[in-house]
N, C-alpha and C. Protein backbone atom coordinates (compact mmCIF):
# COMPACT_ATOMS: atom_id res chain seq x y z
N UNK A 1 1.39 -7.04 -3.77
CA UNK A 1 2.05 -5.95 -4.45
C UNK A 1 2.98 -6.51 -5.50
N UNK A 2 2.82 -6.10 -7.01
CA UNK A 2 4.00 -6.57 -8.07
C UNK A 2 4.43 -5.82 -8.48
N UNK A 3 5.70 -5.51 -8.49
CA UNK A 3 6.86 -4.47 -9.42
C UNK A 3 6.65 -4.38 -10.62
N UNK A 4 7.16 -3.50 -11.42
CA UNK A 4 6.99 -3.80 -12.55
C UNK A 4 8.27 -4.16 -13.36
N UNK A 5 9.14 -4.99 -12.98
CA UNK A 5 10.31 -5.39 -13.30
C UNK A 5 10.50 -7.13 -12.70
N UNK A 6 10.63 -7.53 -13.73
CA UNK A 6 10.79 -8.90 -13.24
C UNK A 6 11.73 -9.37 -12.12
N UNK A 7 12.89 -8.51 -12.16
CA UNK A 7 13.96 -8.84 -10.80
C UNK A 7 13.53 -8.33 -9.65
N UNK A 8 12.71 -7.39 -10.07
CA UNK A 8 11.79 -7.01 -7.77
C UNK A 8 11.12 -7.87 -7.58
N UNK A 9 10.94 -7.44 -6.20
CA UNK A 9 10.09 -8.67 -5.48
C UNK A 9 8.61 -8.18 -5.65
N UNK A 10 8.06 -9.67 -5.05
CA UNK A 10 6.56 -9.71 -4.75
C UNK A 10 6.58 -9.58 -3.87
N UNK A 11 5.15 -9.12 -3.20
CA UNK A 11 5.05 -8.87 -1.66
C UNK A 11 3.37 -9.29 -1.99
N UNK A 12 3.51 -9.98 -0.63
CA UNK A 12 2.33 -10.55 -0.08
C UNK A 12 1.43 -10.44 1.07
N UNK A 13 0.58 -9.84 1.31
CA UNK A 13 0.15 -9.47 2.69
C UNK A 13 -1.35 -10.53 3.10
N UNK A 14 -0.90 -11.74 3.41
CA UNK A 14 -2.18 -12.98 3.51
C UNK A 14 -2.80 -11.76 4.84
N UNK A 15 -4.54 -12.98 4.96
CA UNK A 15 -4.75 -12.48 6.67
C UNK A 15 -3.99 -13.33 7.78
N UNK A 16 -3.65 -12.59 9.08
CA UNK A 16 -2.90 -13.01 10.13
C UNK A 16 -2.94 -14.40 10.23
N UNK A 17 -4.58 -14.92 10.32
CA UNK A 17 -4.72 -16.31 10.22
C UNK A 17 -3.93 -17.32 9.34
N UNK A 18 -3.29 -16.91 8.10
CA UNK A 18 -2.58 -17.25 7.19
C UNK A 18 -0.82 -16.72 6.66
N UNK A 19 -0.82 -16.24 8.15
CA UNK A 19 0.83 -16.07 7.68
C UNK A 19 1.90 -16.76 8.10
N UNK A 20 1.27 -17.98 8.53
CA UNK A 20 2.70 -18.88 8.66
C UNK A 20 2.46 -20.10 7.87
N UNK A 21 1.22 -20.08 6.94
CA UNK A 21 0.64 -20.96 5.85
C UNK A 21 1.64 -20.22 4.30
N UNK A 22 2.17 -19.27 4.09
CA UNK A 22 3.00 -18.96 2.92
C UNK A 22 4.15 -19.68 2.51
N UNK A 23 4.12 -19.53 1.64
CA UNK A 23 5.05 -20.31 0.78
C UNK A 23 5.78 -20.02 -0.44
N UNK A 24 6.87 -20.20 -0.91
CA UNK A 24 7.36 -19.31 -2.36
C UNK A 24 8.13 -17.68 -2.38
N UNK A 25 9.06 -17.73 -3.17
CA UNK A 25 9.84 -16.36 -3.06
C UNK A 25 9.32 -15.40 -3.14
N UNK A 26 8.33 -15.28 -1.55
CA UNK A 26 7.49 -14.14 -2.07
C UNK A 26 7.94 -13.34 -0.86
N UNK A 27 7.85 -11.90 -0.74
CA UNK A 27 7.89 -11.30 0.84
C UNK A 27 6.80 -10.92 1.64
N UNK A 28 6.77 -11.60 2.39
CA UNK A 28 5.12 -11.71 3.36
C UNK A 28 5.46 -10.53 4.22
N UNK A 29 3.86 -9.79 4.69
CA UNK A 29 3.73 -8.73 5.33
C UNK A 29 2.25 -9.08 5.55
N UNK A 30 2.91 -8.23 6.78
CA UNK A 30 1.20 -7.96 7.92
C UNK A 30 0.32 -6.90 7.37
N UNK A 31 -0.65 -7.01 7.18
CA UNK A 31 -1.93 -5.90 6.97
C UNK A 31 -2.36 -5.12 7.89
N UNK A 32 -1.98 -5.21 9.15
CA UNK A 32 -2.01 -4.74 10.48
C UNK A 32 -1.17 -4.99 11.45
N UNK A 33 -0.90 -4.23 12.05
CA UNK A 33 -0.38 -4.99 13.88
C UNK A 33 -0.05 -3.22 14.76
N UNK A 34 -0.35 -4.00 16.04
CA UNK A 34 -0.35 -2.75 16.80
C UNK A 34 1.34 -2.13 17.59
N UNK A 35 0.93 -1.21 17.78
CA UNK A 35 2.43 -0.48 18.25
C UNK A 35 2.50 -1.07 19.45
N UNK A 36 3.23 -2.14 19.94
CA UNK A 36 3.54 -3.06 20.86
C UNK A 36 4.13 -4.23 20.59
N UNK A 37 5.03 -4.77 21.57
CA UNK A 37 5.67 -6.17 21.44
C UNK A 37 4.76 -7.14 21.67
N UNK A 38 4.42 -7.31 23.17
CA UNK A 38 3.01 -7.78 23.08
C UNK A 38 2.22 -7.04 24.55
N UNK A 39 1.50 -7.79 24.74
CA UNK A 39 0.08 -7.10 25.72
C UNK A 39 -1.32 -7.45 25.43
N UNK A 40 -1.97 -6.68 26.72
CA UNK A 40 -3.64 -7.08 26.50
C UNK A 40 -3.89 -6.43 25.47
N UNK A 41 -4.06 -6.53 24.13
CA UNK A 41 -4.76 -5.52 22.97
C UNK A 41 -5.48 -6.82 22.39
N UNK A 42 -6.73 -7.17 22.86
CA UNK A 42 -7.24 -8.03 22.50
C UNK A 42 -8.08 -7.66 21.06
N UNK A 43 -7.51 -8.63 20.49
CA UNK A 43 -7.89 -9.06 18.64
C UNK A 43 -6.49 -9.07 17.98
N UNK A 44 -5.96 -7.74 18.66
CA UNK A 44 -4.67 -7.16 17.77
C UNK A 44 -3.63 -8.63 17.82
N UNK A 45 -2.38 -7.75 17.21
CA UNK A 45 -0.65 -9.11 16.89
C UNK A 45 -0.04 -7.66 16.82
N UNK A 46 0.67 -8.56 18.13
CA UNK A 46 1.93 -7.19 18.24
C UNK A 46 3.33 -7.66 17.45
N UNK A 47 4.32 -7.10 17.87
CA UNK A 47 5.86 -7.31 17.58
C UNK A 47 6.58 -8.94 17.27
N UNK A 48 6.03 -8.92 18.80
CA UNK A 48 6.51 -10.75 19.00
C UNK A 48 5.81 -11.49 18.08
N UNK A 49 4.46 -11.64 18.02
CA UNK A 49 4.29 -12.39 16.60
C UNK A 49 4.30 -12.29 15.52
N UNK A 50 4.97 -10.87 15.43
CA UNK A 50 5.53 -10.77 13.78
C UNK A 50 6.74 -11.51 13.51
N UNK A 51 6.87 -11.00 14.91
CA UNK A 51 8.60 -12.06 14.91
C UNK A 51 9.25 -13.59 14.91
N UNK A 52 7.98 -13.86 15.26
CA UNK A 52 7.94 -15.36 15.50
C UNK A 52 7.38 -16.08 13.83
N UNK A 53 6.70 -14.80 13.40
CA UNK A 53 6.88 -15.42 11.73
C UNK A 53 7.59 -14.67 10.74
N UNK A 54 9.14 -14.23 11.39
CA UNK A 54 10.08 -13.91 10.51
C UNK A 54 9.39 -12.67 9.90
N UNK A 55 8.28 -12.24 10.18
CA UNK A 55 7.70 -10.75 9.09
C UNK A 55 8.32 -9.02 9.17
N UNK A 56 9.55 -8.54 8.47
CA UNK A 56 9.73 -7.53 9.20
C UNK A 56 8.89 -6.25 7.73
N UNK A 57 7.61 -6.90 7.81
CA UNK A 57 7.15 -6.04 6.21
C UNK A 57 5.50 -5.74 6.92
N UNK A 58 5.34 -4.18 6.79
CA UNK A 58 4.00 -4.19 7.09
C UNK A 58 3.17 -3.08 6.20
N UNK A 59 1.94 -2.84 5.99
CA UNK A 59 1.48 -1.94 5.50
C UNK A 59 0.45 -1.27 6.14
N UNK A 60 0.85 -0.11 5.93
CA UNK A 60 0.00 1.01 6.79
C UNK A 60 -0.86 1.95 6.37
N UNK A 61 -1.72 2.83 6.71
CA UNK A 61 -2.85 3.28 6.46
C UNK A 61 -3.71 2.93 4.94
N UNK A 62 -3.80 1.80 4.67
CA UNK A 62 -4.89 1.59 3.82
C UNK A 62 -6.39 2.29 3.90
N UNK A 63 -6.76 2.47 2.84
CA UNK A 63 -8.06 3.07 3.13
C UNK A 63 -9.49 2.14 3.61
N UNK A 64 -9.41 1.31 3.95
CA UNK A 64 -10.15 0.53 4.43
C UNK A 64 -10.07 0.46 6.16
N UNK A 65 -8.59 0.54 6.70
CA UNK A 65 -8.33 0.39 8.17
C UNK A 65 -8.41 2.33 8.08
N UNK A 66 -8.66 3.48 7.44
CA UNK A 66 -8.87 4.37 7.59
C UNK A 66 -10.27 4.91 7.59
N UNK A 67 -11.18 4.48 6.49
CA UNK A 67 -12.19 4.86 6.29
C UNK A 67 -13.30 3.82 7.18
N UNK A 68 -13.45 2.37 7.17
CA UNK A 68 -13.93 1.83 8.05
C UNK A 68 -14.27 1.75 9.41
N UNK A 69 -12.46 1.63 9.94
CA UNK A 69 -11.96 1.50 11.26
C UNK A 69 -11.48 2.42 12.12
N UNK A 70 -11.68 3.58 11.35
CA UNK A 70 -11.87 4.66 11.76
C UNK A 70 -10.68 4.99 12.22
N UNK A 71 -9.37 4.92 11.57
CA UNK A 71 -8.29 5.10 12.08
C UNK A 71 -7.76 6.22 11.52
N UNK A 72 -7.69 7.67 12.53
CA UNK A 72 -7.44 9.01 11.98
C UNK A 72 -5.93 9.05 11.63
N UNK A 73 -5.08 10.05 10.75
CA UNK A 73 -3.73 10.33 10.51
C UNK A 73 -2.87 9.98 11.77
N UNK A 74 -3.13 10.62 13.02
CA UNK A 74 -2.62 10.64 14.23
C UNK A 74 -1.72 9.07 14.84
N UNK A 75 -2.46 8.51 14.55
CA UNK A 75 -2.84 6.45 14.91
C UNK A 75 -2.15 6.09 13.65
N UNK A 76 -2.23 6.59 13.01
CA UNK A 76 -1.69 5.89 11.43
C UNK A 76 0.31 6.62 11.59
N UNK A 77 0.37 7.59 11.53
CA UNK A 77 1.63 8.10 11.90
C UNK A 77 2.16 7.52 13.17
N UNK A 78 1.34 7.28 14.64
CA UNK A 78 1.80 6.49 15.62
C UNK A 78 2.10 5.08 15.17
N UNK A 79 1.82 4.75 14.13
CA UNK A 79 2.08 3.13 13.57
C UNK A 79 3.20 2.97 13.10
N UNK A 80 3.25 3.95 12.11
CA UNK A 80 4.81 4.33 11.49
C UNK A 80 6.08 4.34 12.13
N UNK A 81 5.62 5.37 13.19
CA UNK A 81 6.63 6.15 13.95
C UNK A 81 7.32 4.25 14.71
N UNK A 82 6.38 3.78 14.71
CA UNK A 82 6.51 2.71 15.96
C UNK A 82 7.64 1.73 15.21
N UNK A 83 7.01 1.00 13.93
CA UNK A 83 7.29 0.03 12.89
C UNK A 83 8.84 0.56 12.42
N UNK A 84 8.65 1.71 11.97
CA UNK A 84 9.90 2.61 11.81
C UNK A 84 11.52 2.23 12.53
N UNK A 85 10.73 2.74 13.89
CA UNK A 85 12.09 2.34 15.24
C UNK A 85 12.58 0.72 14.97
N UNK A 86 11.07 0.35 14.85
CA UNK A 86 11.67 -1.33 14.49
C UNK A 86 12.42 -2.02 13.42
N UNK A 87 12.29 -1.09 12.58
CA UNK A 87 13.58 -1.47 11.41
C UNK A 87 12.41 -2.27 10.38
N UNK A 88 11.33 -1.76 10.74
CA UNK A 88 10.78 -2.51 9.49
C UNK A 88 10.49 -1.95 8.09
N UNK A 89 10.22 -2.97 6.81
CA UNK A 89 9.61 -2.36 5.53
C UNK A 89 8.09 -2.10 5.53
N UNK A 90 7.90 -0.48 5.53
CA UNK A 90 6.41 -0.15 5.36
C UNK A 90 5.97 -0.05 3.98
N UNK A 91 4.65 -0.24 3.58
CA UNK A 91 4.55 0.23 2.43
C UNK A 91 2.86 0.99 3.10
N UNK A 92 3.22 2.23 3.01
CA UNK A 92 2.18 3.40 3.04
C UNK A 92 1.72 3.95 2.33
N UNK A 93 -0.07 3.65 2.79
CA UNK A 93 -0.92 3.88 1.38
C UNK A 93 -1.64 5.03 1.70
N UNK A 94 -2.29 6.33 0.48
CA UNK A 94 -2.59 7.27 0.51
C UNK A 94 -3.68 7.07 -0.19
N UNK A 95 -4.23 8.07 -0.21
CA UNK A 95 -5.38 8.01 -1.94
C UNK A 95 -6.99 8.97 -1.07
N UNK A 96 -7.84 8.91 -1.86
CA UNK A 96 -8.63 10.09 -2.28
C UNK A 96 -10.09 9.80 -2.55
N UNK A 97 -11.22 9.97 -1.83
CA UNK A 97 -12.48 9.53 -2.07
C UNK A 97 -12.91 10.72 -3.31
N UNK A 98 -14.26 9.78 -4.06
CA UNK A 98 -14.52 10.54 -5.30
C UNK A 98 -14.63 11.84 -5.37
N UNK A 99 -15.71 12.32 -3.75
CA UNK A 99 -15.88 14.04 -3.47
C UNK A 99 -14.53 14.66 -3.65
N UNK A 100 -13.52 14.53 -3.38
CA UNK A 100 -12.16 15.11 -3.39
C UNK A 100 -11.85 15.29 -4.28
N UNK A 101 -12.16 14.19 -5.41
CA UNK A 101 -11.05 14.02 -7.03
C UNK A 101 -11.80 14.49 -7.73
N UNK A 102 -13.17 14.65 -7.47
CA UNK A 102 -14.34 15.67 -8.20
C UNK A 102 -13.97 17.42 -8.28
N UNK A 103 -13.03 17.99 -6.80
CA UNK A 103 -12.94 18.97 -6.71
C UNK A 103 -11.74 19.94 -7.66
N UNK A 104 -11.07 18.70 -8.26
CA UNK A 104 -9.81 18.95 -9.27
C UNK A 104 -8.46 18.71 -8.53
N UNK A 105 -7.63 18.77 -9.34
CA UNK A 105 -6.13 18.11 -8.83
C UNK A 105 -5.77 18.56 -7.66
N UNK A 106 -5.75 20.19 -7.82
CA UNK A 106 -5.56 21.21 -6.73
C UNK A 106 -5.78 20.36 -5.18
N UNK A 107 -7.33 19.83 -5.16
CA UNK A 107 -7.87 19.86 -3.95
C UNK A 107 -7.07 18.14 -3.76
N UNK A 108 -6.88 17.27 -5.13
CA UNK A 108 -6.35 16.05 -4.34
C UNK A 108 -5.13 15.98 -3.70
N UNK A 109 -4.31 16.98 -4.67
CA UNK A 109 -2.98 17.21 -4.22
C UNK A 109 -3.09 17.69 -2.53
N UNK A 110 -3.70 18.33 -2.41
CA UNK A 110 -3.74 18.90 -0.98
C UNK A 110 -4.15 17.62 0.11
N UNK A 111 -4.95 16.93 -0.35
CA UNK A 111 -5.91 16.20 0.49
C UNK A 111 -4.47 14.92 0.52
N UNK A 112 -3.39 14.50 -0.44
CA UNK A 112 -3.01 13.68 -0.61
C UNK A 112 -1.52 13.55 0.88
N UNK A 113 -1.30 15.03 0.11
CA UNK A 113 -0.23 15.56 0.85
C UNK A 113 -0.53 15.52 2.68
N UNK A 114 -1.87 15.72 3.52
CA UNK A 114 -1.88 15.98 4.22
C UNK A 114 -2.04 14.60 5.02
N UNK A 115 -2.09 13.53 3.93
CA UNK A 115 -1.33 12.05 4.64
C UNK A 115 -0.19 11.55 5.02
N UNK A 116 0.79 12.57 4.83
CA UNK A 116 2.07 12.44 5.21
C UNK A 116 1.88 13.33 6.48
N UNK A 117 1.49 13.43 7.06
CA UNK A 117 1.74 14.58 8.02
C UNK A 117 1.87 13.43 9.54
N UNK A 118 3.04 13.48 9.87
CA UNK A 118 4.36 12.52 11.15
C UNK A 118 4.60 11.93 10.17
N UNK A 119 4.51 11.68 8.79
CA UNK A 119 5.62 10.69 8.15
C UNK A 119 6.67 10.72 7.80
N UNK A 120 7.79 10.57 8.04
CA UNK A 120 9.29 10.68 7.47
C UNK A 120 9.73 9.96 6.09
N UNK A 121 9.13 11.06 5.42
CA UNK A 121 9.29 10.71 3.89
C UNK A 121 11.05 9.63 3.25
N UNK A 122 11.62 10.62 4.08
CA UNK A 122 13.53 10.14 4.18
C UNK A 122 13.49 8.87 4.56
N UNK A 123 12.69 8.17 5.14
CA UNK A 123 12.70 6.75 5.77
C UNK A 123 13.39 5.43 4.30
N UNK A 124 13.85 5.01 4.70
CA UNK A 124 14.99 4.31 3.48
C UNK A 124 14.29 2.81 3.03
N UNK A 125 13.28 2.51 4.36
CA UNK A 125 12.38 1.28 3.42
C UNK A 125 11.07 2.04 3.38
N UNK A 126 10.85 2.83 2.96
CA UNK A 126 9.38 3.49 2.88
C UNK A 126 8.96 2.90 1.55
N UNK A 127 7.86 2.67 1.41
CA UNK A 127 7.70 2.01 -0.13
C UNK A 127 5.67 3.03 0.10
N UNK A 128 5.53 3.70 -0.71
CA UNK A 128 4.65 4.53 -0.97
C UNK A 128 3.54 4.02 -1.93
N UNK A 129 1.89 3.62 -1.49
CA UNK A 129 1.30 3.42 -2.44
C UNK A 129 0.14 4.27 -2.76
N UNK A 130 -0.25 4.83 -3.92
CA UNK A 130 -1.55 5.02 -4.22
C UNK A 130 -2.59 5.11 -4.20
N UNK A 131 -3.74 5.00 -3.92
CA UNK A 131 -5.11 4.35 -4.25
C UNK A 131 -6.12 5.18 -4.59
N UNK A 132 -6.32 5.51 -5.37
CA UNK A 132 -7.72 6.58 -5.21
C UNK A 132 -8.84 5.75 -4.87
N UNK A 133 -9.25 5.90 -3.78
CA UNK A 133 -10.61 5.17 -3.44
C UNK A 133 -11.88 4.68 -4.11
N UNK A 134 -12.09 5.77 -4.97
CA UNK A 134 -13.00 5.45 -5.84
C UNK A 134 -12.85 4.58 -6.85
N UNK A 135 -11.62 4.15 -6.82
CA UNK A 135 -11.09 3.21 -8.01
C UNK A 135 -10.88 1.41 -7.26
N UNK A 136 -10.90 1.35 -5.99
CA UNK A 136 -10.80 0.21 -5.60
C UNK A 136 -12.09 -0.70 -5.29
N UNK A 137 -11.92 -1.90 -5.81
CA UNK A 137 -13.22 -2.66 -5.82
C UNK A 137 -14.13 -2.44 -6.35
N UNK A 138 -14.15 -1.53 -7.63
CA UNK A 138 -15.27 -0.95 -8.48
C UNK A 138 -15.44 -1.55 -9.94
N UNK A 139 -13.71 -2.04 -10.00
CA UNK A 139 -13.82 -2.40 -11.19
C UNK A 139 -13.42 -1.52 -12.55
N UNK A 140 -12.90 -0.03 -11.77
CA UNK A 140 -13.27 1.17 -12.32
C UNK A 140 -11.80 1.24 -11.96
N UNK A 141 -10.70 1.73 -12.89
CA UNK A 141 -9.25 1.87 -12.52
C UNK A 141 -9.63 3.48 -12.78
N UNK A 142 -8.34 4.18 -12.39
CA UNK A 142 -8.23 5.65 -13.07
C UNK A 142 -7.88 5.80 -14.29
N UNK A 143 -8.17 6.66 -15.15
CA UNK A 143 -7.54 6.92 -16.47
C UNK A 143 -5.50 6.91 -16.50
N UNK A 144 -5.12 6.37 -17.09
CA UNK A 144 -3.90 6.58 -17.63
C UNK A 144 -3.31 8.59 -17.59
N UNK A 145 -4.08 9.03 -17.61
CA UNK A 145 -3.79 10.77 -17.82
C UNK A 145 -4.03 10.93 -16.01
N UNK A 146 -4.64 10.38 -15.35
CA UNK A 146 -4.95 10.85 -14.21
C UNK A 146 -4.31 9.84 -13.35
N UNK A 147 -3.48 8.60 -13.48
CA UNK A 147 -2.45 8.20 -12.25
C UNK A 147 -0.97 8.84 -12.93
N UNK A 148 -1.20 9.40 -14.22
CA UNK A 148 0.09 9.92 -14.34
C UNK A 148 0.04 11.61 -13.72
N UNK A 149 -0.68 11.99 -13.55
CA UNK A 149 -0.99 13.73 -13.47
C UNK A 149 -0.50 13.47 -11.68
N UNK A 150 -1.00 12.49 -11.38
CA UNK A 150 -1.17 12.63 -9.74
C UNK A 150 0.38 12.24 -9.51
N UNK A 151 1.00 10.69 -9.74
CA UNK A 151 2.01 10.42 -9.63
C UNK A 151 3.17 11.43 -9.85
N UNK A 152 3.59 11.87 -10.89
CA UNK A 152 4.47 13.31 -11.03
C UNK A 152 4.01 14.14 -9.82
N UNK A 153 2.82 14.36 -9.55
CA UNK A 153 2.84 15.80 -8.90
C UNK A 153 3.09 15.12 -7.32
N UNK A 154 3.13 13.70 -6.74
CA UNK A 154 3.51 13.00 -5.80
C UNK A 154 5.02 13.04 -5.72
N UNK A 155 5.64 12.91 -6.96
CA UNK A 155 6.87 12.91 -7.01
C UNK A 155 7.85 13.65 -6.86
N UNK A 156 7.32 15.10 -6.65
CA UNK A 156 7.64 16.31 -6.46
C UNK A 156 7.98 16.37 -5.05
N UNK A 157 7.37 15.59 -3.86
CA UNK A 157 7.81 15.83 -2.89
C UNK A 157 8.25 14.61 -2.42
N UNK A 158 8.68 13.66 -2.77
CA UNK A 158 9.32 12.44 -2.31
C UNK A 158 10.40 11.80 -3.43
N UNK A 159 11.28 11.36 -2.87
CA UNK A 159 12.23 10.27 -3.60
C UNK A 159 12.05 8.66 -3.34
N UNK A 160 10.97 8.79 -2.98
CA UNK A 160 10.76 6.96 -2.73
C UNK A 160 9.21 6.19 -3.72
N UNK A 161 9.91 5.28 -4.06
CA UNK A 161 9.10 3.88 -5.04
C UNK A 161 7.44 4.61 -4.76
N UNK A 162 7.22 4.63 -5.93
CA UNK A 162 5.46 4.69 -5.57
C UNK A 162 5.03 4.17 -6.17
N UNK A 163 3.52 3.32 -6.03
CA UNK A 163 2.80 2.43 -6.27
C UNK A 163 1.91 2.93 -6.70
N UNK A 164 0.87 2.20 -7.40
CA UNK A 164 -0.42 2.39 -8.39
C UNK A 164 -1.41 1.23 -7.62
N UNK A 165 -2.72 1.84 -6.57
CA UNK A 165 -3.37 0.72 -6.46
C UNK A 165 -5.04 1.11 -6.56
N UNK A 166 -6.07 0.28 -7.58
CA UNK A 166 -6.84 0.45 -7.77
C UNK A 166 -7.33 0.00 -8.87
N UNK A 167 -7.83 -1.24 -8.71
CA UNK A 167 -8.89 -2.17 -9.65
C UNK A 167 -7.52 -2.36 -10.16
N UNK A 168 -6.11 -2.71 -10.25
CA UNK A 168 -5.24 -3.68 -11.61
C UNK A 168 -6.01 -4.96 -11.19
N UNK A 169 -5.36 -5.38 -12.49
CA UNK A 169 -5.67 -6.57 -13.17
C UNK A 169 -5.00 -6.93 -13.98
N UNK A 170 -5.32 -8.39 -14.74
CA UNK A 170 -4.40 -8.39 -15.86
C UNK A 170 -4.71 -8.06 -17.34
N UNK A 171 -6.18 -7.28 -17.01
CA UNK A 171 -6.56 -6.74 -18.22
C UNK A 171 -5.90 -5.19 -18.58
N UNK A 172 -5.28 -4.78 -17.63
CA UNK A 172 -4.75 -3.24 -17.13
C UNK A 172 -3.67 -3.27 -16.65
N UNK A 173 -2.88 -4.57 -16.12
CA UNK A 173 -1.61 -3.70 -15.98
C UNK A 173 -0.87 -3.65 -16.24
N UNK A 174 0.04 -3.83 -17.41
CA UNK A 174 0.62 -3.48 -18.22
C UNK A 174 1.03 -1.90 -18.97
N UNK A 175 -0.74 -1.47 -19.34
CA UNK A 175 -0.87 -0.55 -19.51
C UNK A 175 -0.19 0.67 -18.13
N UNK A 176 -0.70 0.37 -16.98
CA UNK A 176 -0.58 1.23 -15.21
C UNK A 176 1.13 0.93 -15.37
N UNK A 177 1.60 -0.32 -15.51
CA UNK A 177 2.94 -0.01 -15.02
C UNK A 177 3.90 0.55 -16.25
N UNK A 178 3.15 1.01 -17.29
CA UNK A 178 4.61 1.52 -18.61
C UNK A 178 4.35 3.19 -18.40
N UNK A 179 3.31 3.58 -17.22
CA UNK A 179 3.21 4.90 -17.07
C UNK A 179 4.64 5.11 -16.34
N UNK A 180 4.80 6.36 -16.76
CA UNK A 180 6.00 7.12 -16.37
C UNK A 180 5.68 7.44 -14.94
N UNK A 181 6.72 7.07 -13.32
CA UNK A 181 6.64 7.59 -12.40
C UNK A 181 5.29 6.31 -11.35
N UNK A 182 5.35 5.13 -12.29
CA UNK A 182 4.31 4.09 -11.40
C UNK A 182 5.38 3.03 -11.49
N UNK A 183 5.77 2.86 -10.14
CA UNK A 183 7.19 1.94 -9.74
C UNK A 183 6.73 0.23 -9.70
N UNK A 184 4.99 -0.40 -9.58
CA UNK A 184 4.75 -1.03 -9.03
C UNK A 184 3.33 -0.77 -8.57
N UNK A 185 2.74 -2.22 -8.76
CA UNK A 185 1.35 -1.88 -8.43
C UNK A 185 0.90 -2.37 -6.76
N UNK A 186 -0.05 -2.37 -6.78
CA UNK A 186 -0.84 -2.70 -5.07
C UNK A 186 -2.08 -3.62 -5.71
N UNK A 187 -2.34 -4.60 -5.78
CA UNK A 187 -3.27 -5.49 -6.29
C UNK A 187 -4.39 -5.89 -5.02
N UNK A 188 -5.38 -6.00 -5.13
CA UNK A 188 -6.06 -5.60 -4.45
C UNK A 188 -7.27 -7.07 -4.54
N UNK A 189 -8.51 -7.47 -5.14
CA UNK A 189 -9.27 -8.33 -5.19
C UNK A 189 -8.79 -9.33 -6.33
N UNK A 190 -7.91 -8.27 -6.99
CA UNK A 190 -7.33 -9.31 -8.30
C UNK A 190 -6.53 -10.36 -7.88
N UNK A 191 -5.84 -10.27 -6.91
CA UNK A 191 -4.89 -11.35 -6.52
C UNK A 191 -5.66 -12.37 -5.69
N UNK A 192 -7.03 -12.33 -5.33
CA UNK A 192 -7.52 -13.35 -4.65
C UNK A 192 -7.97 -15.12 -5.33
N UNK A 193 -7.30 -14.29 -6.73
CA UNK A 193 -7.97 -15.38 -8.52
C UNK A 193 -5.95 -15.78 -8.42
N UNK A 194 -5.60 -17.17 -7.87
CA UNK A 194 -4.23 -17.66 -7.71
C UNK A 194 -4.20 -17.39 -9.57
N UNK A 195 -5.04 -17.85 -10.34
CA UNK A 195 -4.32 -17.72 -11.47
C UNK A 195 -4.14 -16.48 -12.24
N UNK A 196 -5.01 -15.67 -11.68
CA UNK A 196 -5.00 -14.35 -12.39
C UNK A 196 -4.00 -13.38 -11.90
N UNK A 197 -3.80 -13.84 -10.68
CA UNK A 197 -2.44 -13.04 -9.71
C UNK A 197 -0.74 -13.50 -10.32
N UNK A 198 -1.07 -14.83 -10.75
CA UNK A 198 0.44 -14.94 -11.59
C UNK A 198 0.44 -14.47 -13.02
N UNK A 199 -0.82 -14.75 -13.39
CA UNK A 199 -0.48 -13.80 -14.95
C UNK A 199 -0.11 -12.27 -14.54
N UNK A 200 -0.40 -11.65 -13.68
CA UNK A 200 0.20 -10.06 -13.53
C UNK A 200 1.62 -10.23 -12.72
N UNK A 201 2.06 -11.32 -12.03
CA UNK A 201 3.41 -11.07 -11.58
C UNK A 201 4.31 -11.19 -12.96
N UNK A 202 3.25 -12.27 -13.71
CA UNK A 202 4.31 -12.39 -15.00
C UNK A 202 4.08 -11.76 -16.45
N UNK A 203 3.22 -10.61 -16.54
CA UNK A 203 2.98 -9.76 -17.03
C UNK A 203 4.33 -8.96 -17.45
């Protein structure tokens, strides 16, 4: 994740296998972990080994651990609710498959909104991201008229940082972050290119 201000931070979310391999003023976060300190939840990383690598940063409902892994609102708000108590920084992601954004704003706004539902918008490290689905890993960003149409009308019901995530790059973001109401992007396959990921922190 890169701000679009040179004095915020970076945030970094390696896989589990790689989070005590980081390095650099960056803020590392988990891509997962389950609502527990620890226990039998075999595959999962509970509390304690977040803790044991200093991580109090996680991100939650991505559309990949939603649409894949089949993880309904319910499980995704029980994550929150959990991470929350723990005093941690979430950054919670929303966004919109093509059938939806086909149906007009109306129907994304609705569909967008009903991802907050157990979320405590008021939450003081909530960090809010983006994604329209159809825009990630395609190569295919959204138009400039359409992360600004959505963002405003997001903004209407929250006071917290929101993010832009879907296909940036450093051919695009520049352009995504001088939109009015995009706090910061969510970088996604672009950051897997070490050199292409510092030209957009230093973009």
């Amino acid at each position: 994740m890169v701000s679009k201000r040179s004095e915020d931070r970076v945030f970094v979310f390696p896989p589990a296998t790689a989070l005590d391999s980081c390095e650099g003023a960056f803020t590392i976060g988990a891509q997962n972990a389950y609502m527990a300190e620890n226990g039998a939840y075999t595959g999962e990383i509970g509390l304690e080994q977040l803790e044991e690598f200093g991580i109090q940063t996680i991100l939650i409902g991505h559309s990949e651990r939603r649409d894949i892994l089949g993880e309904d609102q319910a499980l995704v708000a029980e994550k929150f609710s959990y991470f929350k108590a723990q005093d941690f920084e979430i950054v919670y992601c929303i966004g919109e498959a093509l059938e939806v954004r086909e149906k007009g704003e109306e129907a994304v706004m609705a569909h967008l909104l009903s991802q907050f539902e157990g979320i405590d918008l008021s939450y003081e490290k909530l960090i809010i991201a983006y994604e329209p689905i159809w825009a990630i890993g395609t190569g295919r960003s959204a138009t400039t008229e359409e992360i600004s149409s959505t963002h405003a009308s997001l903004k209407e019901h929250f006071d917290r940082p929101l993010l832009y995530g879907g296909s940036v790059k450093p051919e695009n973001i520049k352009e995504i972050t001088a939109i009015n109401g995009v706090d910061g992007v969510l970088v996604g396959s672009a950051s897997l290119d070490v050199e292409r990921f510092s030209e957009m922190i230093f973009a």
